[in-house]
Protein backbone atom coordinates (compact mmCIF):
# COMPACT_ATOMS: atom_id res chain seq x y z
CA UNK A 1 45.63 217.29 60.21
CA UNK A 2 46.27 219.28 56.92
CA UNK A 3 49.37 217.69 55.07
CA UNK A 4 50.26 221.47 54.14
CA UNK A 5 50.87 221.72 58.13
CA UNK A 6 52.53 218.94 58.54
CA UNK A 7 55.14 219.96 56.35
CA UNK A 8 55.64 223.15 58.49
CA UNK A 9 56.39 220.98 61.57
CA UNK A 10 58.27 218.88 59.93
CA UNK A 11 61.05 221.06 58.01
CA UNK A 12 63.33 221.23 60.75
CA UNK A 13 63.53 217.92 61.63
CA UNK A 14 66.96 216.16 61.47
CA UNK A 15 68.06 213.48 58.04
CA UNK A 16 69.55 210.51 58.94
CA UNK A 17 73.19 209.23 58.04
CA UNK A 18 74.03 206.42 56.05
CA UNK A 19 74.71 203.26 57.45
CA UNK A 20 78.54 201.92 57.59
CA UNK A 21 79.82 200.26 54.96
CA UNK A 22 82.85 197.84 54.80
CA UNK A 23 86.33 199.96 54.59
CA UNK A 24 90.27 199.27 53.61
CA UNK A 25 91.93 202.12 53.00
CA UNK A 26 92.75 204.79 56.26
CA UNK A 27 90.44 207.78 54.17
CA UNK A 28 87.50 204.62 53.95
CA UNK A 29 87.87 203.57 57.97
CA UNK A 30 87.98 207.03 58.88
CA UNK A 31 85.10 208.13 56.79
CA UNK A 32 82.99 205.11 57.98
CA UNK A 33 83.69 204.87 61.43
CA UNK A 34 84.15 208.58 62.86
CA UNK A 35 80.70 209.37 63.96
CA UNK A 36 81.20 206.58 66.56
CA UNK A 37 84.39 207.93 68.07
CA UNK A 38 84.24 210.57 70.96
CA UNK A 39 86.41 212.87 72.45
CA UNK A 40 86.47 212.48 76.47
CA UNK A 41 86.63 215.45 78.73
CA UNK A 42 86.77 215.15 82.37
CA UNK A 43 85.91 217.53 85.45
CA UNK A 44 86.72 217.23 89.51
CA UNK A 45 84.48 217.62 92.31
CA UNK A 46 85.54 221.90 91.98
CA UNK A 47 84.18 221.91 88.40
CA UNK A 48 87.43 222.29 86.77
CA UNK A 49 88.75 220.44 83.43
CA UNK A 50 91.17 218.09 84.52
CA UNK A 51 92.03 216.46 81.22
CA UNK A 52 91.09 215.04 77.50
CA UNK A 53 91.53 211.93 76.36
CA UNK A 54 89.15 209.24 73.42
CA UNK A 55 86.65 206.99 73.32
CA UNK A 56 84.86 204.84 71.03
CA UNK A 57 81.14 203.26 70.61
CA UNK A 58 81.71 199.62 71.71
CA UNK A 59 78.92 198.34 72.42
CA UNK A 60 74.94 199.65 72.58
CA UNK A 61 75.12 202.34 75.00
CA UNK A 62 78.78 201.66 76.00
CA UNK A 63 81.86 204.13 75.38
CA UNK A 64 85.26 202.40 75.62
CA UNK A 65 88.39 204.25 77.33
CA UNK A 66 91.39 203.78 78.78
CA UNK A 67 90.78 203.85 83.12
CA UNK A 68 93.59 206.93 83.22
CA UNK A 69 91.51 208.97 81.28
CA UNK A 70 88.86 209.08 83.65
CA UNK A 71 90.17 208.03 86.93
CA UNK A 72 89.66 210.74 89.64
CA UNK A 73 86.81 212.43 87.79
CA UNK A 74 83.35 213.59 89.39
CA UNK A 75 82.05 214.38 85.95
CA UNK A 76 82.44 212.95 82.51
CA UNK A 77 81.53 214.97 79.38
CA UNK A 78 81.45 212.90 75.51
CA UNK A 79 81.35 214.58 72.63
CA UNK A 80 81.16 212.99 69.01
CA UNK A 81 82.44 215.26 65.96
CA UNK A 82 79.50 215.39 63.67
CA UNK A 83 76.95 215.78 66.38
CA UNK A 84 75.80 214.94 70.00
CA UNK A 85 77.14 215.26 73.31
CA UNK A 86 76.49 213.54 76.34
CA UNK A 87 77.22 212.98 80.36
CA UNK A 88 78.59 209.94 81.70
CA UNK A 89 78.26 209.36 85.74
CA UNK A 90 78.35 205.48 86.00
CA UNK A 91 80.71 202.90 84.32
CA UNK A 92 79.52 199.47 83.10
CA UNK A 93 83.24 198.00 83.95
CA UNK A 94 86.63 198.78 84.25
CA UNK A 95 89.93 197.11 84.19
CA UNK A 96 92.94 198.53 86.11
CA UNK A 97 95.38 196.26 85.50
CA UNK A 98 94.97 196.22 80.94
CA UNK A 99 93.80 200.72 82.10
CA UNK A 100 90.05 199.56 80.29
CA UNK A 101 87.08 201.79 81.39
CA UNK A 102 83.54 201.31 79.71
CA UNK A 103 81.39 204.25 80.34
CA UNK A 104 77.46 203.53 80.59
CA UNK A 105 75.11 205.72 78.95
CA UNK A 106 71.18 205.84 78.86
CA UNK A 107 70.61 206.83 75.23
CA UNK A 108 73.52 206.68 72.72
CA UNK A 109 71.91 206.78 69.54
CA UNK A 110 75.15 205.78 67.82
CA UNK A 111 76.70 202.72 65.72
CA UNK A 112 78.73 200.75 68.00
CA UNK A 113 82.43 199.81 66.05
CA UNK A 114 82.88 196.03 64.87
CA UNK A 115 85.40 194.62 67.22
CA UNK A 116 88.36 192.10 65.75
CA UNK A 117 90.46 189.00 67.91
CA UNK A 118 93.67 190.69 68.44
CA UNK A 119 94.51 187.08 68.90
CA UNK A 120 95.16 187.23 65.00
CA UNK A 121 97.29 189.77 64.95
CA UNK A 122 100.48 189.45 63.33
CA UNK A 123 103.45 191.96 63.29
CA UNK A 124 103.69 193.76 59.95
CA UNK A 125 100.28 194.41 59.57
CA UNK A 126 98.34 197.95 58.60
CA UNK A 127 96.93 199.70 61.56
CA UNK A 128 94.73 202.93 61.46
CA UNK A 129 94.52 204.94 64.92
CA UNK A 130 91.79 207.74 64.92
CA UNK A 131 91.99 209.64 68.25
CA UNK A 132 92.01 213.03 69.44
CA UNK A 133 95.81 214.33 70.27
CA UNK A 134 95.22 217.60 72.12
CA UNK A 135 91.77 218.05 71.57
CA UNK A 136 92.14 217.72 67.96
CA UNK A 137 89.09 215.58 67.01
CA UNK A 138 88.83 212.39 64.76
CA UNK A 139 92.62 212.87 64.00
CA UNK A 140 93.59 209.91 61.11
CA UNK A 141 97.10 208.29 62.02
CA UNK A 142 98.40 205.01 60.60
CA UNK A 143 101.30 202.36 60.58
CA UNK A 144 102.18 199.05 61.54
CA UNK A 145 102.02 196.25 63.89
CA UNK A 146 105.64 196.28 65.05
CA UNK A 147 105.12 193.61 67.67
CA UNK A 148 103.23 192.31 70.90
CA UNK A 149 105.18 193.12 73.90
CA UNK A 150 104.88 191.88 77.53
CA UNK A 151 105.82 195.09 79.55
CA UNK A 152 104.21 194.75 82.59
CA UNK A 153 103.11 191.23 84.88
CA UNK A 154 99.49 189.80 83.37
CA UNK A 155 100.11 193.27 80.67
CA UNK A 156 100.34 191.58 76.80
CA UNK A 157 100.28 195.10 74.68
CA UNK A 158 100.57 195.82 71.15
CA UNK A 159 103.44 197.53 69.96
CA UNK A 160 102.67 199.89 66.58
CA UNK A 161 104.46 202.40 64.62
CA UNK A 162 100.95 204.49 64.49
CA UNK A 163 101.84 208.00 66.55
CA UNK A 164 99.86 208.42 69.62
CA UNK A 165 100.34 211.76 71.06
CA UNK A 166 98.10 213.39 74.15
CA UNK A 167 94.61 212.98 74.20
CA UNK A 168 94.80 209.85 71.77
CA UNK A 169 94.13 207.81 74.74
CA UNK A 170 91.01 205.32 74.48
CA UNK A 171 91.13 206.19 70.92
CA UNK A 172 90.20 202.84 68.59
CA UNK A 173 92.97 200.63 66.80
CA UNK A 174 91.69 199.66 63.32
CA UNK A 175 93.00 196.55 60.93
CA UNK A 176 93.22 197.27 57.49
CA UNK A 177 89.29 195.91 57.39
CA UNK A 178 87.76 198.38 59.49
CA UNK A 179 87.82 196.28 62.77
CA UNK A 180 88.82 197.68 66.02
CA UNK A 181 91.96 195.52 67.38
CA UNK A 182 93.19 197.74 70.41
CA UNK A 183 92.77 200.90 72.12
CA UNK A 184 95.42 203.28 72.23
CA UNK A 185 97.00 203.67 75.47
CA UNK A 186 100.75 205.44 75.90
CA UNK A 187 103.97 206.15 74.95
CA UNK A 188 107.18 205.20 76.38
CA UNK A 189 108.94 208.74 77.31
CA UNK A 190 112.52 206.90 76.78
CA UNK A 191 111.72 205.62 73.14
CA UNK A 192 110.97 207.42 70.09
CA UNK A 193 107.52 206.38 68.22
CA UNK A 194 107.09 203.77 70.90
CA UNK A 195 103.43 203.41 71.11
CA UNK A 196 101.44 201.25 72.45
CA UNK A 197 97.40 199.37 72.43
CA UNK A 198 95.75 197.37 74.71
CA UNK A 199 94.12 194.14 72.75
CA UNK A 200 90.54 194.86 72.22
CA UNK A 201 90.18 191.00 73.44
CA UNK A 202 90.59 192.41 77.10
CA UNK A 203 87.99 194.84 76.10
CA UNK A 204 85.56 192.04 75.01
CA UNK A 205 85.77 190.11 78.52
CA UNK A 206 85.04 192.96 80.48
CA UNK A 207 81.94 194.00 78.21
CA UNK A 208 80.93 190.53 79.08
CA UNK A 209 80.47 191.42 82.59
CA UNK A 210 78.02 194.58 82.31
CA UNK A 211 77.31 195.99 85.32
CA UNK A 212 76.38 199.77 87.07
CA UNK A 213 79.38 201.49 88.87
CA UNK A 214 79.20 205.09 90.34
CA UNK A 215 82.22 207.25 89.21
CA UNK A 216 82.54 207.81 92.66
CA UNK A 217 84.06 204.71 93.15
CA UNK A 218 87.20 205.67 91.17
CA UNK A 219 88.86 208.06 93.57
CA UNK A 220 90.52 205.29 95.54
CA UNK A 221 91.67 203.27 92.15
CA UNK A 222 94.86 204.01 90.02
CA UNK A 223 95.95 202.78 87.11
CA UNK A 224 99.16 201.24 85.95
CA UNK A 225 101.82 204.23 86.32
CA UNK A 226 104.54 202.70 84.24
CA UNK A 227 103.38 204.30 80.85
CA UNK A 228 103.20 207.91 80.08
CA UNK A 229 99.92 209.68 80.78
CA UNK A 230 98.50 210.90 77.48
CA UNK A 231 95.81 213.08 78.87
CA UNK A 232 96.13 216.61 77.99
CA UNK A 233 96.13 219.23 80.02
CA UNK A 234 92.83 221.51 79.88
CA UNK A 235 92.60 225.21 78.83
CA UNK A 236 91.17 227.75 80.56
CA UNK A 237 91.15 230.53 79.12
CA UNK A 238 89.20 231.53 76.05
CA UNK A 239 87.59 234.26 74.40
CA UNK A 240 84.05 234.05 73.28
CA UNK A 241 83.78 236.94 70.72
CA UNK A 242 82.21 236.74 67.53
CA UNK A 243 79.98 234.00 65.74
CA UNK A 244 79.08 230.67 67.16
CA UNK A 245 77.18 227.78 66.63
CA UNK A 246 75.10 225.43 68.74
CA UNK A 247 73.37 222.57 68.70
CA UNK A 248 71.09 221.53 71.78
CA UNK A 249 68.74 218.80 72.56
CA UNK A 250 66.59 218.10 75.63
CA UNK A 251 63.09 216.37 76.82
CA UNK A 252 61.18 218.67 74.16
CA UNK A 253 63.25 218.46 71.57
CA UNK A 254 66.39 219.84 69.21
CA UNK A 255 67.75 221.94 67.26
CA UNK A 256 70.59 224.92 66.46
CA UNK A 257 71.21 228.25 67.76
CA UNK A 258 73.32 230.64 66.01
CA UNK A 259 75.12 233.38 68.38
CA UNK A 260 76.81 236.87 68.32
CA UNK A 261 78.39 237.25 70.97
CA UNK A 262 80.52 240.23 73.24
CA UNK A 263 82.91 239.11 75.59
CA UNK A 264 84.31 242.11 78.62
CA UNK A 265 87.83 241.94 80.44
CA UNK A 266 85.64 240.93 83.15
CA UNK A 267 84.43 237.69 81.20
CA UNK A 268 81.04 239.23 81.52
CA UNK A 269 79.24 238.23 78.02
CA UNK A 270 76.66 239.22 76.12
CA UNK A 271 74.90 238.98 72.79
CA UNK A 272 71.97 237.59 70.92
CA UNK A 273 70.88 234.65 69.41
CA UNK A 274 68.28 233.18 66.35
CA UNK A 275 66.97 229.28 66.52
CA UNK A 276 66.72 227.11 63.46
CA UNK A 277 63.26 226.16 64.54
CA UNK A 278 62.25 230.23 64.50
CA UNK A 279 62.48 233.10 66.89
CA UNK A 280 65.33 233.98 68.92
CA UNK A 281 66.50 235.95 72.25
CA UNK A 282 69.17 237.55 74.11
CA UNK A 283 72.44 235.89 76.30
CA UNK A 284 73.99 237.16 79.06
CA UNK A 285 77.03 235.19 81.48
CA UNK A 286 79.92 234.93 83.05
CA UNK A 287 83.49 233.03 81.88
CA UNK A 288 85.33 231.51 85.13
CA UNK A 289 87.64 228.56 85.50
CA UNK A 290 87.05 227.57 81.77
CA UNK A 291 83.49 227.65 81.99
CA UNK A 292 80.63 229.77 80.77
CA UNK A 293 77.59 229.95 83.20
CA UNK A 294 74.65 231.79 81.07
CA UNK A 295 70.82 232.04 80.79
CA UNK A 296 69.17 231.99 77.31
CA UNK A 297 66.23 234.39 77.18
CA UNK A 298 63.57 233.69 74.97
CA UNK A 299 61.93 236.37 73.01
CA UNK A 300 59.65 234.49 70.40
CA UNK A 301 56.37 236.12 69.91
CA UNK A 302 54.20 234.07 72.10
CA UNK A 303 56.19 231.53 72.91
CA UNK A 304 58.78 233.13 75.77
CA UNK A 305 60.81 231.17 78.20
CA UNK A 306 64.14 231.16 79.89
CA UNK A 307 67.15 228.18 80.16
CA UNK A 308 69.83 228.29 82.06
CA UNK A 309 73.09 226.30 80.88
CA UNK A 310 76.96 225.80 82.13
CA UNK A 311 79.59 224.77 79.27
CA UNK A 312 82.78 223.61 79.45
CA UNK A 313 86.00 224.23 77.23
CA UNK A 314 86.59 221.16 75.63
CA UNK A 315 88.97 221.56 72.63
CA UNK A 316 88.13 223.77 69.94
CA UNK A 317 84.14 223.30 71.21
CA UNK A 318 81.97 224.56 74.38
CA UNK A 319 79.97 221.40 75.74
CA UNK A 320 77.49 220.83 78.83
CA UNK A 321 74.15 220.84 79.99
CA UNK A 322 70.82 223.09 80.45
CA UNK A 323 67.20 223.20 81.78
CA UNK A 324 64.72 225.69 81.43
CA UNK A 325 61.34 226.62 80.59
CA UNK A 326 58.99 227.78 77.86
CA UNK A 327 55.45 227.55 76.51
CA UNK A 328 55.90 224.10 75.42
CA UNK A 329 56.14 223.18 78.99
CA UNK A 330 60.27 221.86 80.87
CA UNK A 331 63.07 221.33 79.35
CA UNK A 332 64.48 218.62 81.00
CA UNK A 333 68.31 216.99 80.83
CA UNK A 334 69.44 219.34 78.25
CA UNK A 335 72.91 218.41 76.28
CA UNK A 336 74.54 221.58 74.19
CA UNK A 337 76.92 221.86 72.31
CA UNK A 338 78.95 225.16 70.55
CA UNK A 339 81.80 225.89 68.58
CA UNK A 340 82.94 228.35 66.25
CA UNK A 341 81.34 229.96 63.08
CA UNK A 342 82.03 232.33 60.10
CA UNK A 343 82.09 235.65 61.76
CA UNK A 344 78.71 238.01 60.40
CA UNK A 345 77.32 233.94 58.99
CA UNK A 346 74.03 234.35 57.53
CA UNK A 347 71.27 231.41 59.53
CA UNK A 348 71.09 228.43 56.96
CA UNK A 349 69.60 229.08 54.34
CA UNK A 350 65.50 228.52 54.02
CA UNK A 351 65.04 224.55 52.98
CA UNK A 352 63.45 224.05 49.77
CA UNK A 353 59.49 223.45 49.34
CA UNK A 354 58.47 219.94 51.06
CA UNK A 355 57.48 217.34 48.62
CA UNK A 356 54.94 214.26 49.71
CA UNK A 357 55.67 211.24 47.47
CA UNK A 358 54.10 208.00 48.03
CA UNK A 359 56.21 205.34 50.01
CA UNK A 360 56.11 201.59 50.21
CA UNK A 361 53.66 199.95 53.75
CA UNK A 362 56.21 197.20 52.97
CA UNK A 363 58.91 199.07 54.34
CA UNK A 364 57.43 199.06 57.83
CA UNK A 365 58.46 195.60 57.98
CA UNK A 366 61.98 197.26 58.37
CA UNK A 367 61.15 199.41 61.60
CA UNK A 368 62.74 199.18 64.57
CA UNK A 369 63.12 202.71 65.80
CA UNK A 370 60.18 205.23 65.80
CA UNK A 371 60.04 208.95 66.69
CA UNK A 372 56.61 210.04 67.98
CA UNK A 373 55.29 213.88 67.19
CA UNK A 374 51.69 214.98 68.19
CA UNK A 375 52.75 219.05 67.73
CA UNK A 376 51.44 221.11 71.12
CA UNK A 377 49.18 217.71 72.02
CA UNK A 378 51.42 216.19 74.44
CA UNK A 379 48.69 213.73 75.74
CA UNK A 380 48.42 212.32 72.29
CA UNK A 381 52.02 211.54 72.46
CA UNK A 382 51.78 209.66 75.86
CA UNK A 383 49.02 207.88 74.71
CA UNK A 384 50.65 206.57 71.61
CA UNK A 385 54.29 205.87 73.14
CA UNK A 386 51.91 203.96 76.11
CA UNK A 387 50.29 201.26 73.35
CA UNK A 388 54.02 201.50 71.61
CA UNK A 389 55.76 200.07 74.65
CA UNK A 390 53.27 196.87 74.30
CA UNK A 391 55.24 195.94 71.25
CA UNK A 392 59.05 194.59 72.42
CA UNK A 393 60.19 195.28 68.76
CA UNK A 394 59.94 198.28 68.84
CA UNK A 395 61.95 201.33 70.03
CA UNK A 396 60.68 205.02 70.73
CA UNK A 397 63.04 207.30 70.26
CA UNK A 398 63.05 211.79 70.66
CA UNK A 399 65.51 212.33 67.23
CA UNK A 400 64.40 211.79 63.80
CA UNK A 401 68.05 210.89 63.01
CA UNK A 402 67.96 207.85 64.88
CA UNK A 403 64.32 206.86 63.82
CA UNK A 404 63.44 204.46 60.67
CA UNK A 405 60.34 205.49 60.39
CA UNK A 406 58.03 209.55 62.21
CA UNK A 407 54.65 209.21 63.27
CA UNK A 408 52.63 211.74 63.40
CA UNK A 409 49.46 212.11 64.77
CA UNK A 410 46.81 215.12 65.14
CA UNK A 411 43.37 215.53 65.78
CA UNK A 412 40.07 217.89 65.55
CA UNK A 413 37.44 218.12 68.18
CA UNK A 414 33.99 219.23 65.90
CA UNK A 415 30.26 219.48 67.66
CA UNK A 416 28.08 217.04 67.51
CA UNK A 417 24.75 219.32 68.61
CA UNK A 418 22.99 219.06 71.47
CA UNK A 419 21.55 215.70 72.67
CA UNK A 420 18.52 216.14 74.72
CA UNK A 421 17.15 213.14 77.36
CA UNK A 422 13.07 213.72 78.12
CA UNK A 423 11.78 211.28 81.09
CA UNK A 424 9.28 211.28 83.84
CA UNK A 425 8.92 210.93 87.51
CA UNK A 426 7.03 208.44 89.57
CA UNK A 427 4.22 211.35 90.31
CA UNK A 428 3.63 212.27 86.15
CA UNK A 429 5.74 215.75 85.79
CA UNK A 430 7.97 215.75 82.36
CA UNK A 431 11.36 216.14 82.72
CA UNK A 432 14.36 216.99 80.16
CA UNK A 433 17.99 217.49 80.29
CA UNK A 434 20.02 218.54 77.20
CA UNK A 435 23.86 218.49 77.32
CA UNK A 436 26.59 219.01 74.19
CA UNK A 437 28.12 216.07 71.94
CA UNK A 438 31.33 215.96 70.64
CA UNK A 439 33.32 213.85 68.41
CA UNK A 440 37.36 213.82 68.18
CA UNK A 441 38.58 212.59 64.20
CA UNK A 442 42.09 212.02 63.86
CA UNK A 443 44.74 211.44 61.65
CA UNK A 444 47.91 210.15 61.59
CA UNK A 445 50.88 209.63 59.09
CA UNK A 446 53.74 207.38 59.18
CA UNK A 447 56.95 208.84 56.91
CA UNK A 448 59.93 208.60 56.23
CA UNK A 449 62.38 211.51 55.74
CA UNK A 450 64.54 211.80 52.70
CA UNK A 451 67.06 214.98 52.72
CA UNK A 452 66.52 217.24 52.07
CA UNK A 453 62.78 218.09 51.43
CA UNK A 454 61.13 214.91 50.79
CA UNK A 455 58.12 213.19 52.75
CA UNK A 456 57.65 209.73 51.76
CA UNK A 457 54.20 208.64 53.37
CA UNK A 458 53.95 204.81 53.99
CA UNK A 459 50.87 204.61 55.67
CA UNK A 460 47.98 206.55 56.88
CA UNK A 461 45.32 206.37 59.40
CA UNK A 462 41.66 208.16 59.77
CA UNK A 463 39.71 207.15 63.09
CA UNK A 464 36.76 209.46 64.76
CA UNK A 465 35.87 209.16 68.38
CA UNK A 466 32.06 210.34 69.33
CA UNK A 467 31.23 208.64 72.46
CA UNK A 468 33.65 208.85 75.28
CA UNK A 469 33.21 204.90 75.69
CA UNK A 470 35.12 204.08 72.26
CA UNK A 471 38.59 204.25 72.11
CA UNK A 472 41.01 207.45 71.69
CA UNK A 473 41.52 207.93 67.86
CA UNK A 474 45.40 208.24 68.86
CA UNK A 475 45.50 205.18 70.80
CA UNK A 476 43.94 203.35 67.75
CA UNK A 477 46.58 204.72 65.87
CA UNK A 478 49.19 203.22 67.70
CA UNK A 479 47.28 199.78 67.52
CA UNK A 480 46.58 199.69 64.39
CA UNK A 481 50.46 200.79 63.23
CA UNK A 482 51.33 197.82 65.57
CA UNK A 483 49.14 195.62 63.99
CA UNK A 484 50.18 196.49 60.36
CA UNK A 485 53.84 195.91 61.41
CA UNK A 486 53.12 192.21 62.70
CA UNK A 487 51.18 191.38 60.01
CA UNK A 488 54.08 192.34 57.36
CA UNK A 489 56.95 190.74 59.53
């Protein structure tokens, strides 16, 4: 593989964000823990928005609510400000009596919040709330501890000054050192900037106890009905004129779209779209009972293919799911996302000229998480992520975001000539057969990605293949990464 053409496929890939670091002030918490905090929508068994609410990262995998955010719901759609959104249909626990839900999700490639002891808690203290009140994401509140108040039987809450207003609900309750000490819950509607949190310590107990519950299961459970509900009431009616952006990501991969779009009286729409990864298509759909049904048409020169998506209105944003089809094969358990954009915005502009710099092989040491990319060769891939599995420390994952460390693999098949076998029989007579010989050389690459044109290689790998009883160049590859990471560690 040409390193000129690996830069090609790899300009579109996705940087990584910094890790969290230690935060006092409200600006610090918010600016270091947003990414893991989610805004909740939920849908009935009709397909209608029944209400918004927060969440939080809690655990690997796990997104912490309150149960009245999600009780009744068929469906339940997460979406985190700077990026990703995702489909929730089992729980991991729940806790009717403290309102606790912990949604269970297969792939959440986010930082999970450091939880406190709301045992320490002491009235007086700073608190920093970051919720979303009526859809309004990541919104930065603070105040005080004003005291711990038994309201209910077996119901120990924490009072605080912090506003909580609809749709902060779930939302995380930060000390003045960054640790989550409740979740908000409600208001009292007789009492003016009465608010309340659940102790995250309840939260810790029932994370304690993971298990797999069908949402199904919540229809016949309520929660406590003594507090104000805080979910806010969905919108159904928008207008999807103008610019947009999106951001998608399925089985095959992700990316942006960028959309102009024409919306009728009907709720017919219409328009055209460009990709960030090249190429483009036509839209066409239908707006009903705050939803957008469409199919994406795909008009890239020799690569066409056809999705079909439904979105919901969730806030200021457009979030669901898609399938669909193209020359790269399915597109499987699709998540997209859209909101707004500068009407007339140019696409981004073109990224600046790639730059390979030597890296450090003792920084594989440090990998935990790899992303796997063999280009069009999706046998490669399997064969690689197969031999990958064998190794418990590490972790394959399909976004270069969430990845310490790409590899990248490719390989040439090149003619060997002709190899001819001469014998003969039992009676004298000469006999020949000639067949081709081939040989397979590959070559693989592991980088890391600095933003936001720089290719630090940390290790490379040449293998050739020319009898089919050696081993696959790309399954060498793999062992031989493997092998280099143990012997570091």
């Amino acid at each position: 593989m040409r390193r000129s053409t690996l830069g090609i496929i790899l300009v579109a890939l996705t940087t990584w964000g910094a890790a969290q670091q230690s935060a006092r002030t409200p600006a610090e918490i918010a600016r270091n823990t947003g990414q893991s905090i989610c805004l909740i929508a939920t849908q009935d068994d009709k397909g209608n928005l029944t209400g918004l609410g927060s969440g939080f990262v809690c655990a690997n995998n796990r997104v912490a609510t309150n149960f009245h955010v999600i009780q009744g719901a068929t469906k339940i759609y997460i979406k985190f400000k700077n990026g990703g959104a995702y489909v929730a249909e089992q729980l991991s626990g729940f806790d009717t009596v403290n309102d606790l839900a912990i949604l269970r999700l297969g792939q959440l490639w986010k930082t999970p919040l450091k939880l406190g002891d709301s045992e320490k808690i002491q009235p007086g203290e700073r608190v920093v709330v970051i919720s979303n009140p009526q859809g309004l994401e990541n919104t930065v509140s603070d105040g005080l501890v004003s005291g711990l108040r038994e309201l209910l039987a077996e119901q120990i809450w924490i009072q605080i000054s912090a506003p909580i207003s609809p749709g902060s609900s779930g939302g995380p309750v930060f000390n003045d050192r960054g640790e989550v000490i409740g979740v908000a819950v409600a208001g009292l509607t007789s009492g003016q900037n009465l608010n309340f949190a659940i102790p995250v310590n309840f939260l810790k107990t029932l994370l304690e106890n993971d298990q797999v519950i069908s949402l199904k299961h919540l229809s016949r459970l309520k929660p406590q009905p003594q507090v104000q509900d805080h979910a806010a009431e969905p919108k159904n009616d928008f207008i999807l004129d103008g610019a947009w952006e999106a951001t998608f990501s399925d089985s095959a991969g992700s990316g942006k779209l960028y959309f102009n779009l024409i919306q009728n009286s009907k709720g017919e729409v219409a328009g055209t779209y460009t990709a960030s990864t090249g190429g483009g298509g036509t839209i066409s759909g239908q707006v009903a009972n705050g939803s957008l049904a469409f199919e994406l048409t795909q008009n890239t020169a020799g690569c066409p293919g056809i999705y079909k998506a439904r979105v919901q209105s969730v806030g200021d944003s457009m979030i669901g799911t898609y399938y669909g089809q193209d020359c790269n094969g399915p597109h499987q358990n699709g998540n997209f996302t859209m909101s707004r954009a500068v009407a007339g915005a140019p696409p981004p502009p073109t990224a600046p000229p790639l730059q390979y710099l030597p890296g450090d092989v003792n920084e594989l040491r440090h990998v935990r998480t790899v992303m796997v990319f063999t280009g069009y060769d999706l046998s490669y891939r399997e064969m690689i992520v197969k031999e990958l599995a064998k190794e418990p420390s590490i972790t394959v994952v399909t976004d270069p975001k969430y990845a310490d460390a790409v590899l990248v693999f490719g390989a040439d098949i090149y003619s060997l000539g002709t190899y001819t076998y001469a014998w003969r029989d039992m009676y004298g007579n000469a006999w020949a057969s000639s067949q081709p010989r081939a040989a397979i050389a590959g070559q693989g690459y592991v980088i890391r990605l600095e933003p936001p044109s720089i290719i630090r290689v940390l290790w490379e790998f040449k293998d050739t293949q020319t009898t089919k009883f050696e081993r696959h160049p790309a399954k060498n590859f793999a062992r031989n990464f493997i092998k280099t990471i143990q012997s570091l560690r």
